[in-house]
PDB file of N, CA and C in Angstrom:
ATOM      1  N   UNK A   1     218.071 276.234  80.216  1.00  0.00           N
ATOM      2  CA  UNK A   1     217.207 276.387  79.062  1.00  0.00           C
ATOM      3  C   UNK A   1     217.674 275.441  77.969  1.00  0.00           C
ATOM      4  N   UNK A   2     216.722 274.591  77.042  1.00  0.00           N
ATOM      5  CA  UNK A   2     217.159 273.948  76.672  1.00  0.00           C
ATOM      6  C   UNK A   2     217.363 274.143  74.851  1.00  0.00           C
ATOM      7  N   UNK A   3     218.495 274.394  74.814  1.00  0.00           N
ATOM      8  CA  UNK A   3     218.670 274.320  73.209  1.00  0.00           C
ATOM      9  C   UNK A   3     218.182 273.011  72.291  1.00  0.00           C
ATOM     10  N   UNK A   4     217.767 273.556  70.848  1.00  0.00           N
ATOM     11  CA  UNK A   4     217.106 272.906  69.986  1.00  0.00           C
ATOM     12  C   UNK A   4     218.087 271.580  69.611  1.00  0.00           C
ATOM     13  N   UNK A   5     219.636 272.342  69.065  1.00  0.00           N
ATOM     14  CA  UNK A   5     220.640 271.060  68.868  1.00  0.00           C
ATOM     15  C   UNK A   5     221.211 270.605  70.466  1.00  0.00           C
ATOM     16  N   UNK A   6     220.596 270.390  71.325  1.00  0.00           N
ATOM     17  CA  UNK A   6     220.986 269.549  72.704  1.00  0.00           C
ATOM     18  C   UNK A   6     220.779 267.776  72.823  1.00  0.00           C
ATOM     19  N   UNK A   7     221.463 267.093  72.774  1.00  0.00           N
ATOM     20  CA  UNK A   7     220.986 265.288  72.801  1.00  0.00           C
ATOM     21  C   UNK A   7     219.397 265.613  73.678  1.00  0.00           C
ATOM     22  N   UNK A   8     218.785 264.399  73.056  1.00  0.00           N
ATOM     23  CA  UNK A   8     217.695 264.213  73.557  1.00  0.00           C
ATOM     24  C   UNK A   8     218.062 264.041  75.073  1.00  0.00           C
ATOM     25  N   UNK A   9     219.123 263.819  75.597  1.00  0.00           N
ATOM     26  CA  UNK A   9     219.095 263.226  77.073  1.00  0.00           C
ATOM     27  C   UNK A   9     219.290 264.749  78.284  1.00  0.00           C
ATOM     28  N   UNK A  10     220.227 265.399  77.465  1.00  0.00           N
ATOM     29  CA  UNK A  10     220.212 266.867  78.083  1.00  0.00           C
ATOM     30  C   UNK A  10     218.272 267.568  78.112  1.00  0.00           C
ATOM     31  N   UNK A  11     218.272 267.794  76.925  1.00  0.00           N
ATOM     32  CA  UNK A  11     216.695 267.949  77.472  1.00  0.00           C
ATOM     33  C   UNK A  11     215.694 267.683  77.894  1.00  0.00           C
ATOM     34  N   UNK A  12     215.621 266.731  78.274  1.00  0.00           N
ATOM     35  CA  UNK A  12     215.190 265.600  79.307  1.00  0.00           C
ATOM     36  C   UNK A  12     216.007 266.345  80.676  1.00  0.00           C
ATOM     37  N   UNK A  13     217.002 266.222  81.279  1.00  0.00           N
ATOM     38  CA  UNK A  13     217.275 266.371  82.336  1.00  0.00           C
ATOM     39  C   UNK A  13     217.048 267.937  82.836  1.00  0.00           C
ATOM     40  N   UNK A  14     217.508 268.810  81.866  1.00  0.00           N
ATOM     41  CA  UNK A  14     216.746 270.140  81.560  1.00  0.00           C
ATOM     42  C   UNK A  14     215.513 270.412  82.503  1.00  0.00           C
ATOM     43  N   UNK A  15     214.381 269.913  81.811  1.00  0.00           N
ATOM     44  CA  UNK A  15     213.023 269.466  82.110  1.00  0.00           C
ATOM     45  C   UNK A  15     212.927 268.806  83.628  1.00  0.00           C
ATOM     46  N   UNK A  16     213.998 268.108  83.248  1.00  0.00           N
ATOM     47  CA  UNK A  16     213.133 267.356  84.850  1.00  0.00           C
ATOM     48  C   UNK A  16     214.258 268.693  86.168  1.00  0.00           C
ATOM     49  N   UNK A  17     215.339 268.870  85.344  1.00  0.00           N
ATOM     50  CA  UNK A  17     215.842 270.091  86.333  1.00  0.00           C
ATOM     51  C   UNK A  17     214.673 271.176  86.563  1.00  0.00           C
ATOM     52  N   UNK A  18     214.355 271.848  85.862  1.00  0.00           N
ATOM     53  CA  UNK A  18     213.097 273.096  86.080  1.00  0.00           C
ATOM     54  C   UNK A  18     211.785 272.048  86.827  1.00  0.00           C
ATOM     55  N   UNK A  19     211.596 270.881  86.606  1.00  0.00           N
ATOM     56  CA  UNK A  19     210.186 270.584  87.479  1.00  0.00           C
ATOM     57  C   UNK A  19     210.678 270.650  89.291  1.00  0.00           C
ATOM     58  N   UNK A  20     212.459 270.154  89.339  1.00  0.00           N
ATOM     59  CA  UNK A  20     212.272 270.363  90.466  1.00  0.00           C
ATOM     60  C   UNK A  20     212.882 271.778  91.031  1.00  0.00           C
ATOM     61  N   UNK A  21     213.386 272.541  90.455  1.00  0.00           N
ATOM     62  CA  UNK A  21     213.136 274.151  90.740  1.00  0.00           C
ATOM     63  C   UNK A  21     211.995 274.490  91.470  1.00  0.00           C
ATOM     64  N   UNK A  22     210.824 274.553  90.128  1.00  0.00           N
ATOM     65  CA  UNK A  22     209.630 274.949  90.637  1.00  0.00           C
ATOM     66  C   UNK A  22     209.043 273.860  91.238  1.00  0.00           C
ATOM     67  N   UNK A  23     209.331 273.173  92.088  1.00  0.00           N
ATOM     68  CA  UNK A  23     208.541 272.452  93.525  1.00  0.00           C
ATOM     69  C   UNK A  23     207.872 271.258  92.877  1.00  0.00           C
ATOM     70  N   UNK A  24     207.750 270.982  91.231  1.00  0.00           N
ATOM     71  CA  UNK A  24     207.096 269.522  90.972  1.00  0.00           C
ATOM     72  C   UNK A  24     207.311 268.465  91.130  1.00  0.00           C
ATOM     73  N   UNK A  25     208.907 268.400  92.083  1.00  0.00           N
ATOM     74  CA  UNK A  25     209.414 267.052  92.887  1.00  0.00           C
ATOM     75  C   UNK A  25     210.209 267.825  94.162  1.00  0.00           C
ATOM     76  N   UNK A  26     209.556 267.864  94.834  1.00  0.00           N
ATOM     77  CA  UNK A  26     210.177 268.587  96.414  1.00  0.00           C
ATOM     78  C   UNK A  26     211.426 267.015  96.771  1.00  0.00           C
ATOM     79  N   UNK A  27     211.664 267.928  97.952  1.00  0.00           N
ATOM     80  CA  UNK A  27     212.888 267.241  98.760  1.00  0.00           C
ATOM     81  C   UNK A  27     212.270 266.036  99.164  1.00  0.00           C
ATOM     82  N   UNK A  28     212.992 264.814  99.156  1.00  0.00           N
ATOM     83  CA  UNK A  28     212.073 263.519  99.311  1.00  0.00           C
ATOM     84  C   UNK A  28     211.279 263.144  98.333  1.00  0.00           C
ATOM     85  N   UNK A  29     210.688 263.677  97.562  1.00  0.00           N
ATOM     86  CA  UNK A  29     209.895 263.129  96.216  1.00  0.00           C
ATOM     87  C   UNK A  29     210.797 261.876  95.399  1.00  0.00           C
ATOM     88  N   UNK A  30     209.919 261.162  95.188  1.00  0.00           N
ATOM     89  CA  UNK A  30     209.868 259.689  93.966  1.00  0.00           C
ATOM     90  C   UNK A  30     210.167 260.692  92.756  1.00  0.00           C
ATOM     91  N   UNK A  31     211.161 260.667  92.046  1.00  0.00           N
ATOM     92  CA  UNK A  31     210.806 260.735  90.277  1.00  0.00           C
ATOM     93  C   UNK A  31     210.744 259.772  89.839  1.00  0.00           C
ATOM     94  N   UNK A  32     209.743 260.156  88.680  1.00  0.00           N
ATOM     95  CA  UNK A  32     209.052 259.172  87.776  1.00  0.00           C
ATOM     96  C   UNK A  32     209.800 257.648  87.335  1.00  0.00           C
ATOM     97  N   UNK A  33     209.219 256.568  87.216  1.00  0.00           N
ATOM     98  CA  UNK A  33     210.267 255.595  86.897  1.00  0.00           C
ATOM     99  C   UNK A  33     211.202 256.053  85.098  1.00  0.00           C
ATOM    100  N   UNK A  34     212.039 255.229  85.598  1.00  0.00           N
ATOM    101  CA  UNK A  34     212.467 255.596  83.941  1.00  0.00           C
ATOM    102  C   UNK A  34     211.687 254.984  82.492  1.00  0.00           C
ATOM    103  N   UNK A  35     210.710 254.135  82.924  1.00  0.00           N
ATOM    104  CA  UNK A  35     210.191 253.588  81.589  1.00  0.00           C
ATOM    105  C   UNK A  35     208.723 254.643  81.517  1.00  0.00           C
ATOM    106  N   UNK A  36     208.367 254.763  82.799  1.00  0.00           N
ATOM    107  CA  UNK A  36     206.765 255.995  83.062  1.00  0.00           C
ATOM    108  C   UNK A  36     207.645 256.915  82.140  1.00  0.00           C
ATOM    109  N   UNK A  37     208.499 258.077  82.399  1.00  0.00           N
ATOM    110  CA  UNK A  37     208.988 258.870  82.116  1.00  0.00           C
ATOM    111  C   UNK A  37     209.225 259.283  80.554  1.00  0.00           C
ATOM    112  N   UNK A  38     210.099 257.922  80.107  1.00  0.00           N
ATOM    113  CA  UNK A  38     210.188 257.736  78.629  1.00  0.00           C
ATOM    114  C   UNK A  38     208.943 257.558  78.229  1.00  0.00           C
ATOM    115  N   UNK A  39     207.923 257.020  78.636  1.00  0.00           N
ATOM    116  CA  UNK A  39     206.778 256.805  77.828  1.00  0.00           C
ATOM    117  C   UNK A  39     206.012 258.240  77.856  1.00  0.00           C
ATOM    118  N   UNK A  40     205.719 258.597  78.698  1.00  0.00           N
ATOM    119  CA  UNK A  40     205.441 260.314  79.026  1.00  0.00           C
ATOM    120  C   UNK A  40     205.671 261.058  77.948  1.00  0.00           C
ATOM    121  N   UNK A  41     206.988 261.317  77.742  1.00  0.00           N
ATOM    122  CA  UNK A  41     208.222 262.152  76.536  1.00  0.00           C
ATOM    123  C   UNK A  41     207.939 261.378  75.058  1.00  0.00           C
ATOM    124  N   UNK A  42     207.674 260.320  75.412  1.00  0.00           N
ATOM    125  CA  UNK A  42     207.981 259.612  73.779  1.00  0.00           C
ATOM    126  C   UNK A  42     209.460 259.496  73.257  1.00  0.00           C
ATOM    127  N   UNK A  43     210.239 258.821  75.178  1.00  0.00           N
ATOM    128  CA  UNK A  43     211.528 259.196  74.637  1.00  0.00           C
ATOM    129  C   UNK A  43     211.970 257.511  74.997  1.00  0.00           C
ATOM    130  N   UNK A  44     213.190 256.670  74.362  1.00  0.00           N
ATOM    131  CA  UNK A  44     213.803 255.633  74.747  1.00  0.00           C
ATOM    132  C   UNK A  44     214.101 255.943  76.311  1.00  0.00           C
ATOM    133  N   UNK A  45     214.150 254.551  77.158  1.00  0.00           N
ATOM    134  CA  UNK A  45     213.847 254.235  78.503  1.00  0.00           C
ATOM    135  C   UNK A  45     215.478 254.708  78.788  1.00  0.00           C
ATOM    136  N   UNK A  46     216.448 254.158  77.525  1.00  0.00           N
ATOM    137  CA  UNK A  46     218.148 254.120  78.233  1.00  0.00           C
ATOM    138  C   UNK A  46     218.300 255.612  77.656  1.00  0.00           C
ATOM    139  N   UNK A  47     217.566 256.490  76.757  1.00  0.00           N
ATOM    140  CA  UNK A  47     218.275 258.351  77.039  1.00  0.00           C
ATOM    141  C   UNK A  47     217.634 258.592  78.336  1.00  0.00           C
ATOM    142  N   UNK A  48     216.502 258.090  78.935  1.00  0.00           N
ATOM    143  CA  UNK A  48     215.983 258.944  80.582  1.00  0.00           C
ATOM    144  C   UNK A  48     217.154 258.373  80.874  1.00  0.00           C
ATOM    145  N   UNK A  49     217.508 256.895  81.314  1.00  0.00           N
ATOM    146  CA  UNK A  49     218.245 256.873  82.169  1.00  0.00           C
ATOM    147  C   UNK A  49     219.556 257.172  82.404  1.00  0.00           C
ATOM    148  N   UNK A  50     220.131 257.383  80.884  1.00  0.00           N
ATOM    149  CA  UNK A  50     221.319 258.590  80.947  1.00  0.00           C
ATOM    150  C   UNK A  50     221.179 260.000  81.320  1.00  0.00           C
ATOM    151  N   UNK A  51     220.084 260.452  81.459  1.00  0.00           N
ATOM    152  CA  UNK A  51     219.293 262.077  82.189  1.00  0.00           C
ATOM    153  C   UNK A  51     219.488 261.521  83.739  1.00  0.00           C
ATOM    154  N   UNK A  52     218.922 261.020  83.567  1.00  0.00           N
ATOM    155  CA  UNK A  52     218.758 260.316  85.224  1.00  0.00           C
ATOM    156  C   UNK A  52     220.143 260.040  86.259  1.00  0.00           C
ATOM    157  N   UNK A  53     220.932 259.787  85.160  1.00  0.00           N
ATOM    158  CA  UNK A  53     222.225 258.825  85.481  1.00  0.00           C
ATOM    159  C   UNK A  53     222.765 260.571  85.921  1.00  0.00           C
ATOM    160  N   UNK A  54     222.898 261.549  85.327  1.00  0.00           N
ATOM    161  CA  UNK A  54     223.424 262.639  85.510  1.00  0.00           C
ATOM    162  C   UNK A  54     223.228 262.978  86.902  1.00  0.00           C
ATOM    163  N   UNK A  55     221.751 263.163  87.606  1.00  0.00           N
ATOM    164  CA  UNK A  55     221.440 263.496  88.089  1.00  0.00           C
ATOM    165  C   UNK A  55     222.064 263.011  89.685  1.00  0.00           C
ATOM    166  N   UNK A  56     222.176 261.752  89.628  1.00  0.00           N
ATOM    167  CA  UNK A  56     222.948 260.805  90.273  1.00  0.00           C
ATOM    168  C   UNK A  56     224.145 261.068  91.011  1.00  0.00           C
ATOM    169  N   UNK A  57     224.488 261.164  89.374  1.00  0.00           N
ATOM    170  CA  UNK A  57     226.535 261.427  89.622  1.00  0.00           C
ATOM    171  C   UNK A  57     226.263 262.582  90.043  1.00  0.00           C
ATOM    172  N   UNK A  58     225.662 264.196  89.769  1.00  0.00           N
ATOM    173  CA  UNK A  58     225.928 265.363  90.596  1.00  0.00           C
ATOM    174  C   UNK A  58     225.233 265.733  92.420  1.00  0.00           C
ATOM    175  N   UNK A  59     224.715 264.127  92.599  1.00  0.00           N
ATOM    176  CA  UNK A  59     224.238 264.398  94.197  1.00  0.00           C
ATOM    177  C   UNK A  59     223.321 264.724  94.104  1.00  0.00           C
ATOM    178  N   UNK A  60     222.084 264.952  93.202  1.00  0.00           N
ATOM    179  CA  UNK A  60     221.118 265.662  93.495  1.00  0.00           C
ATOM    180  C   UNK A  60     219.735 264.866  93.809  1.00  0.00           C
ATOM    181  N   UNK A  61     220.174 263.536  93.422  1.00  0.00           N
ATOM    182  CA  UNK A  61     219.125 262.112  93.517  1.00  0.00           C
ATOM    183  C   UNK A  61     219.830 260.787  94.690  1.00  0.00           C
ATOM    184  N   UNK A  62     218.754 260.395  94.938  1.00  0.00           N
ATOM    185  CA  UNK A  62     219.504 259.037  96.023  1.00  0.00           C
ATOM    186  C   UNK A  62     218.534 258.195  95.485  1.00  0.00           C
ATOM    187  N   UNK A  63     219.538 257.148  95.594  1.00  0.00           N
ATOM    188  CA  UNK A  63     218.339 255.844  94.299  1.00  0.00           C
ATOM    189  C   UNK A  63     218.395 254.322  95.880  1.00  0.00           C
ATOM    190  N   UNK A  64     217.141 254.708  95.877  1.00  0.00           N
ATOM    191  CA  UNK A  64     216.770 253.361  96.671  1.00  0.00           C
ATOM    192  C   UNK A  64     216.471 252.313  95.862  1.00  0.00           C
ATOM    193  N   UNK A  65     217.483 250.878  95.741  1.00  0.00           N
ATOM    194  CA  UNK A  65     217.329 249.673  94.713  1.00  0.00           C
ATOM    195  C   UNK A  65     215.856 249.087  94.855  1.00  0.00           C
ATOM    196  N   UNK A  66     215.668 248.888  93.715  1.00  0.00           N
ATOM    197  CA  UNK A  66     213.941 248.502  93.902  1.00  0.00           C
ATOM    198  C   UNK A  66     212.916 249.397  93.744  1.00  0.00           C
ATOM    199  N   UNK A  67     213.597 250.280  94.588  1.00  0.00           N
ATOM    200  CA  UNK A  67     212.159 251.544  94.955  1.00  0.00           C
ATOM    201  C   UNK A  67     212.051 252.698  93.514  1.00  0.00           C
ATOM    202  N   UNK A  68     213.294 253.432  93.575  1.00  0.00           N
ATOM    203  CA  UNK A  68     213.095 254.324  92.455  1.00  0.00           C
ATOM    204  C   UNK A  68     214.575 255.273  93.481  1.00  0.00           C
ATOM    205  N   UNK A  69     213.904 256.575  92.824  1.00  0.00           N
ATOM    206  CA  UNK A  69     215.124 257.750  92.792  1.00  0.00           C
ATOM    207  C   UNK A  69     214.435 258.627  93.375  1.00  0.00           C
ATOM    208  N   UNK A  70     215.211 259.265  94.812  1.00  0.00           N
ATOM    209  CA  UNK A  70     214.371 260.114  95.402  1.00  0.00           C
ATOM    210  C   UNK A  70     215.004 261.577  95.260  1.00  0.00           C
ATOM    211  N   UNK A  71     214.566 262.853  95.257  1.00  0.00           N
ATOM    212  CA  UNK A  71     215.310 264.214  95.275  1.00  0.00           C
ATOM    213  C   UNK A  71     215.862 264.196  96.523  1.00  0.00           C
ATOM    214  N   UNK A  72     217.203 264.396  96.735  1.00  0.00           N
ATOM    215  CA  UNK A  72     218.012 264.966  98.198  1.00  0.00           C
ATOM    216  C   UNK A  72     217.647 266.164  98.744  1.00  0.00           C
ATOM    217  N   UNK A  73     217.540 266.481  99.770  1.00  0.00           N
ATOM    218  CA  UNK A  73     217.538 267.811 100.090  1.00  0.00           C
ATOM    219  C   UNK A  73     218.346 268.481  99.746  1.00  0.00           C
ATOM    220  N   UNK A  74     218.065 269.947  99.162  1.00  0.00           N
ATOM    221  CA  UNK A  74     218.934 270.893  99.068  1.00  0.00           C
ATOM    222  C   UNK A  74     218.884 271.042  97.396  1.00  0.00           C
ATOM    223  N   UNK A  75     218.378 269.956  96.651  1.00  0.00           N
ATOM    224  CA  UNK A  75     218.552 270.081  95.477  1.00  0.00           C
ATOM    225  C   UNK A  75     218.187 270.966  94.776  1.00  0.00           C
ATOM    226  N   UNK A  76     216.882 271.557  95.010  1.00  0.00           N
ATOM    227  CA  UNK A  76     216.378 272.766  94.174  1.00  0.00           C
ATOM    228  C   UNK A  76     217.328 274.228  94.202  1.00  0.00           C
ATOM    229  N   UNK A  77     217.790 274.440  95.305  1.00  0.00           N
ATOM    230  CA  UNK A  77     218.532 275.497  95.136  1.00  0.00           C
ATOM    231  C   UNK A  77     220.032 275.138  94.577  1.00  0.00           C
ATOM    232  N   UNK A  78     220.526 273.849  94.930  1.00  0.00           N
ATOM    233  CA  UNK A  78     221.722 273.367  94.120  1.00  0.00           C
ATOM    234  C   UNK A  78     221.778 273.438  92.536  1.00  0.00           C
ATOM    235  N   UNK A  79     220.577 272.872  92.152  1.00  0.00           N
ATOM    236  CA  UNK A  79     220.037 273.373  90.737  1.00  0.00           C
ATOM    237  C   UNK A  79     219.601 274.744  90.318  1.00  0.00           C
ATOM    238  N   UNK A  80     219.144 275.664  90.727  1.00  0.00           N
ATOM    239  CA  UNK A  80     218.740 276.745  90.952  1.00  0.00           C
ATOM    240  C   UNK A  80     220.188 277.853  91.004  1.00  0.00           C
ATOM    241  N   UNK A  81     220.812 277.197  92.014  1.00  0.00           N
ATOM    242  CA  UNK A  81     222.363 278.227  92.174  1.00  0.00           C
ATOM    243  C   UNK A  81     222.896 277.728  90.371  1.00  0.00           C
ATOM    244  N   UNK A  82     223.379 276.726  89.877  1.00  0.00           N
ATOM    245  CA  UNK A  82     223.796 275.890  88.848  1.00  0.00           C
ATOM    246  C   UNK A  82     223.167 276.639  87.701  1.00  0.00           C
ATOM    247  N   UNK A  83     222.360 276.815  87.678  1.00  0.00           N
ATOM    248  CA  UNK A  83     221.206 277.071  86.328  1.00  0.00           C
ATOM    249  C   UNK A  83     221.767 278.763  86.357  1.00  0.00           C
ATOM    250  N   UNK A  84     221.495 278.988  87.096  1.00  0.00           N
ATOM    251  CA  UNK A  84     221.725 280.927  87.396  1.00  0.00           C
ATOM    252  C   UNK A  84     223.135 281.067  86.429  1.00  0.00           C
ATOM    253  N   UNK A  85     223.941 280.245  87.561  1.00  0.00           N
ATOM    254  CA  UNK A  85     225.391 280.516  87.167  1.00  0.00           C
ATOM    255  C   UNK A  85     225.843 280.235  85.138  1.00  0.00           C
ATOM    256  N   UNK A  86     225.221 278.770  84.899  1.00  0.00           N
ATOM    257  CA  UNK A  86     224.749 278.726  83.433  1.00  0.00           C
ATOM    258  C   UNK A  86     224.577 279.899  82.660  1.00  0.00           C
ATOM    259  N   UNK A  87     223.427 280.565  83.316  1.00  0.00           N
ATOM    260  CA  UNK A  87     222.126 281.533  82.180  1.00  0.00           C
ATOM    261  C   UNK A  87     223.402 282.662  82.386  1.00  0.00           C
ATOM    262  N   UNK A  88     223.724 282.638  83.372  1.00  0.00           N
ATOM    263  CA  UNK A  88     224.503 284.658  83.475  1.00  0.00           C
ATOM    264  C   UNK A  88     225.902 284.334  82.494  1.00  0.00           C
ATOM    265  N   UNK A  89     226.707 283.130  82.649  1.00  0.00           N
ATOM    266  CA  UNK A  89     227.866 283.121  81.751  1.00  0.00           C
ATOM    267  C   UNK A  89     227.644 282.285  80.908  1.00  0.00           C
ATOM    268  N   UNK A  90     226.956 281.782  79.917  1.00  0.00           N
ATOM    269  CA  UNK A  90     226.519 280.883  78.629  1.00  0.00           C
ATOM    270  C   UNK A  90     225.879 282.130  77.759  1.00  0.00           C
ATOM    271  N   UNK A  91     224.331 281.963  78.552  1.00  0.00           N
ATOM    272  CA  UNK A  91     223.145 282.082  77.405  1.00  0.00           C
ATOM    273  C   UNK A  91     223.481 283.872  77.440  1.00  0.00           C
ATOM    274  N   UNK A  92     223.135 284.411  78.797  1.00  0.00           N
ATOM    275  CA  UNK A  92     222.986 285.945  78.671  1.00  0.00           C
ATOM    276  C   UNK A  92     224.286 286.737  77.727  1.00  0.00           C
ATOM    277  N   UNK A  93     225.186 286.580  77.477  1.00  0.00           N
ATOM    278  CA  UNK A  93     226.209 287.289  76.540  1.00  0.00           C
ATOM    279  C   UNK A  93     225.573 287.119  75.490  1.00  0.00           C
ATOM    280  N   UNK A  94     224.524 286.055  75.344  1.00  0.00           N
ATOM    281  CA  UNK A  94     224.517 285.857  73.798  1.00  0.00           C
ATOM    282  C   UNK A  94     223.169 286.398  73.173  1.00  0.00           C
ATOM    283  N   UNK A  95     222.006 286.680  74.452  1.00  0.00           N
ATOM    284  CA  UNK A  95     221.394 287.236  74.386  1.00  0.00           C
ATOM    285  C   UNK A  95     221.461 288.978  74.475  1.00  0.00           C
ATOM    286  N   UNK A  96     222.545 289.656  75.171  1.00  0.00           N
ATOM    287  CA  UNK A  96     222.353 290.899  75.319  1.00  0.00           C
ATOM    288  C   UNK A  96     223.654 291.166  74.437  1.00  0.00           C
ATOM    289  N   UNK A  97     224.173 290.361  73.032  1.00  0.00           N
ATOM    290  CA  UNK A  97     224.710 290.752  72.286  1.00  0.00           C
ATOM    291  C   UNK A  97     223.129 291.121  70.783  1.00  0.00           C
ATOM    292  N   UNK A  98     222.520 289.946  70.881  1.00  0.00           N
ATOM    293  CA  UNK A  98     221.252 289.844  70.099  1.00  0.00           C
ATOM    294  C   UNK A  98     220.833 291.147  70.731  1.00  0.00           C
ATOM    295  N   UNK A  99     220.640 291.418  71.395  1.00  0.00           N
ATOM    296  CA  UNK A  99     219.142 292.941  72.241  1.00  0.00           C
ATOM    297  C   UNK A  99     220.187 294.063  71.588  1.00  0.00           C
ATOM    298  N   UNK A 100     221.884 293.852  71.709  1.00  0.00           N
ATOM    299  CA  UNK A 100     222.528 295.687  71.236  1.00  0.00           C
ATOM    300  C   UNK A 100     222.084 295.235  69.259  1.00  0.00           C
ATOM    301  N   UNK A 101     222.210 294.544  68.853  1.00  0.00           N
ATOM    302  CA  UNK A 101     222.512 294.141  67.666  1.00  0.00           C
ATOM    303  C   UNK A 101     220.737 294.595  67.039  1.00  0.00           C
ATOM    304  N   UNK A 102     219.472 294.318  67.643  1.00  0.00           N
ATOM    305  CA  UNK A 102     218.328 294.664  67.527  1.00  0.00           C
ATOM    306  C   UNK A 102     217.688 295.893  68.223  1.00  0.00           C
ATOM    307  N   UNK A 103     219.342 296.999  68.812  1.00  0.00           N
ATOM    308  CA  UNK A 103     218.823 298.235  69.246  1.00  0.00           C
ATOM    309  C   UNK A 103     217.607 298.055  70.399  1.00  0.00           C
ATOM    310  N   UNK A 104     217.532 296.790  71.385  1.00  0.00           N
ATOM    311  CA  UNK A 104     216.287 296.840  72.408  1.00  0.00           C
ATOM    312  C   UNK A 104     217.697 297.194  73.606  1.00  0.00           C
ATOM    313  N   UNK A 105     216.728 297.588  74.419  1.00  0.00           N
ATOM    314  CA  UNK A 105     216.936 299.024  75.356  1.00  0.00           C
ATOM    315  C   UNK A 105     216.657 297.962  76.879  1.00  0.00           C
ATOM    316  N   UNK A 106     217.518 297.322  77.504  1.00  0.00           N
ATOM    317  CA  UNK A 106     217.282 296.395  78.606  1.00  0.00           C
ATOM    318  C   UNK A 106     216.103 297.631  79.217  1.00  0.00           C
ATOM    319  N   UNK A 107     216.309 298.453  79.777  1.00  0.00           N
ATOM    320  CA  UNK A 107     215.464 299.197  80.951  1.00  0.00           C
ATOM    321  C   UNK A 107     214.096 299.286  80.179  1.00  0.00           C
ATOM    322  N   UNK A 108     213.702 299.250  78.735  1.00  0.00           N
ATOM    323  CA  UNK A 108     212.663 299.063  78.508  1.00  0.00           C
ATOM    324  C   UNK A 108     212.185 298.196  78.371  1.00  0.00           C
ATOM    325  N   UNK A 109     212.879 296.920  78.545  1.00  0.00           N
ATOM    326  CA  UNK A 109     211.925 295.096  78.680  1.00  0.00           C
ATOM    327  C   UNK A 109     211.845 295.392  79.619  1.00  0.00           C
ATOM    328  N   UNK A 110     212.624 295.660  81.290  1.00  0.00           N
ATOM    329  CA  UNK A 110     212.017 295.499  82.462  1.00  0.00           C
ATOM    330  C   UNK A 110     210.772 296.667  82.760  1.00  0.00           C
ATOM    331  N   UNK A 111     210.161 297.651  81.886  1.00  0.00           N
ATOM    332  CA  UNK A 111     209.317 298.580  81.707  1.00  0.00           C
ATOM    333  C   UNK A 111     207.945 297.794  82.006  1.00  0.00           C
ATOM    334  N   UNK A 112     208.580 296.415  80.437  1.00  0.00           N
ATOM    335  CA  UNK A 112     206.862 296.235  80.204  1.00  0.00           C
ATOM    336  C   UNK A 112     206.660 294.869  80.755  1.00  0.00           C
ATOM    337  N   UNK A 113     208.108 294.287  82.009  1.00  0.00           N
ATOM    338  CA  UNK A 113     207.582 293.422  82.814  1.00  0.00           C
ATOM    339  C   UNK A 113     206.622 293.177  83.717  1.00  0.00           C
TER     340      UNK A 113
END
C-alpha cells in the first residue's frame, strides 16, 4: 500500500506490484516501456526506471535487450507472499492500534464485509 510521503519511484513500483498481483501482467507479460509508462503516470522516464530497476534486482522481471521487461514466473505470488508479509508486520499494528484508539470492534468490520 502506498504511503503519501513514499518517493515517487516506490509508488510507482507499488502500482505496478498490485497490477501484477491482480493478473494485469501475467507470467510472460511485456511491461510497459519505461518512457509509455512515465508518460501514462506523468512521471520522469529515470524514477520508472528506478521502479523498474527494483523489480529486476528482486527476480521478479527478465529484461530481454531491445525487447523490454518480461514478468518471471512465479512472480505474483512472490509479490503477493512479500506484500502479505509487509501489511501483517508494517501497516496492520498501526492500523489495529488506530481501530483500539477509535473503540472499532474488528468482528464488527468483518460483520459488514
Amino acid at each position: 500500500m502506498s504511503q503519501p510521503s513514499q518517493p515517487v519511484y516506490l509508488r510507482l513500483r507499488d502500482m505496478i506490484a498490485a497490477a501484477i498481483i491482480e493478473g494485469r501482467y501475467g507470467e510472460g507479460d511485456m511491461l510497459p516501456s519505461v518512457r509509455a509508462f512515465a508518460a501514462e503516470q506523468g512521471a520522469n522516464p529515470l524514477t520508472v526506471a528506478k521502479a523498474y530497476q527494483l523489480f529486476q534486482s528482486e527476480g521478479l522481471v527478465e529484461v530481454q535487450r531491445g525487447v523490454g521487461m518480461y514478468v518471471v514466473s512465479g512472480a505474483a505470488e512472490r509479490l503477493r507472499s512479500s506484500e502479505r508479509t509487509r501489511f501483517i508486520e508494517e501497516e496492520w499494528p498501526e492500523i489495529a492500534a488506530r481501530m483500539n484508539r477509535l473503540g472499532i470492534d474488528p468482528a464488527h468490520l468483518l460483520e459488514r464485509a
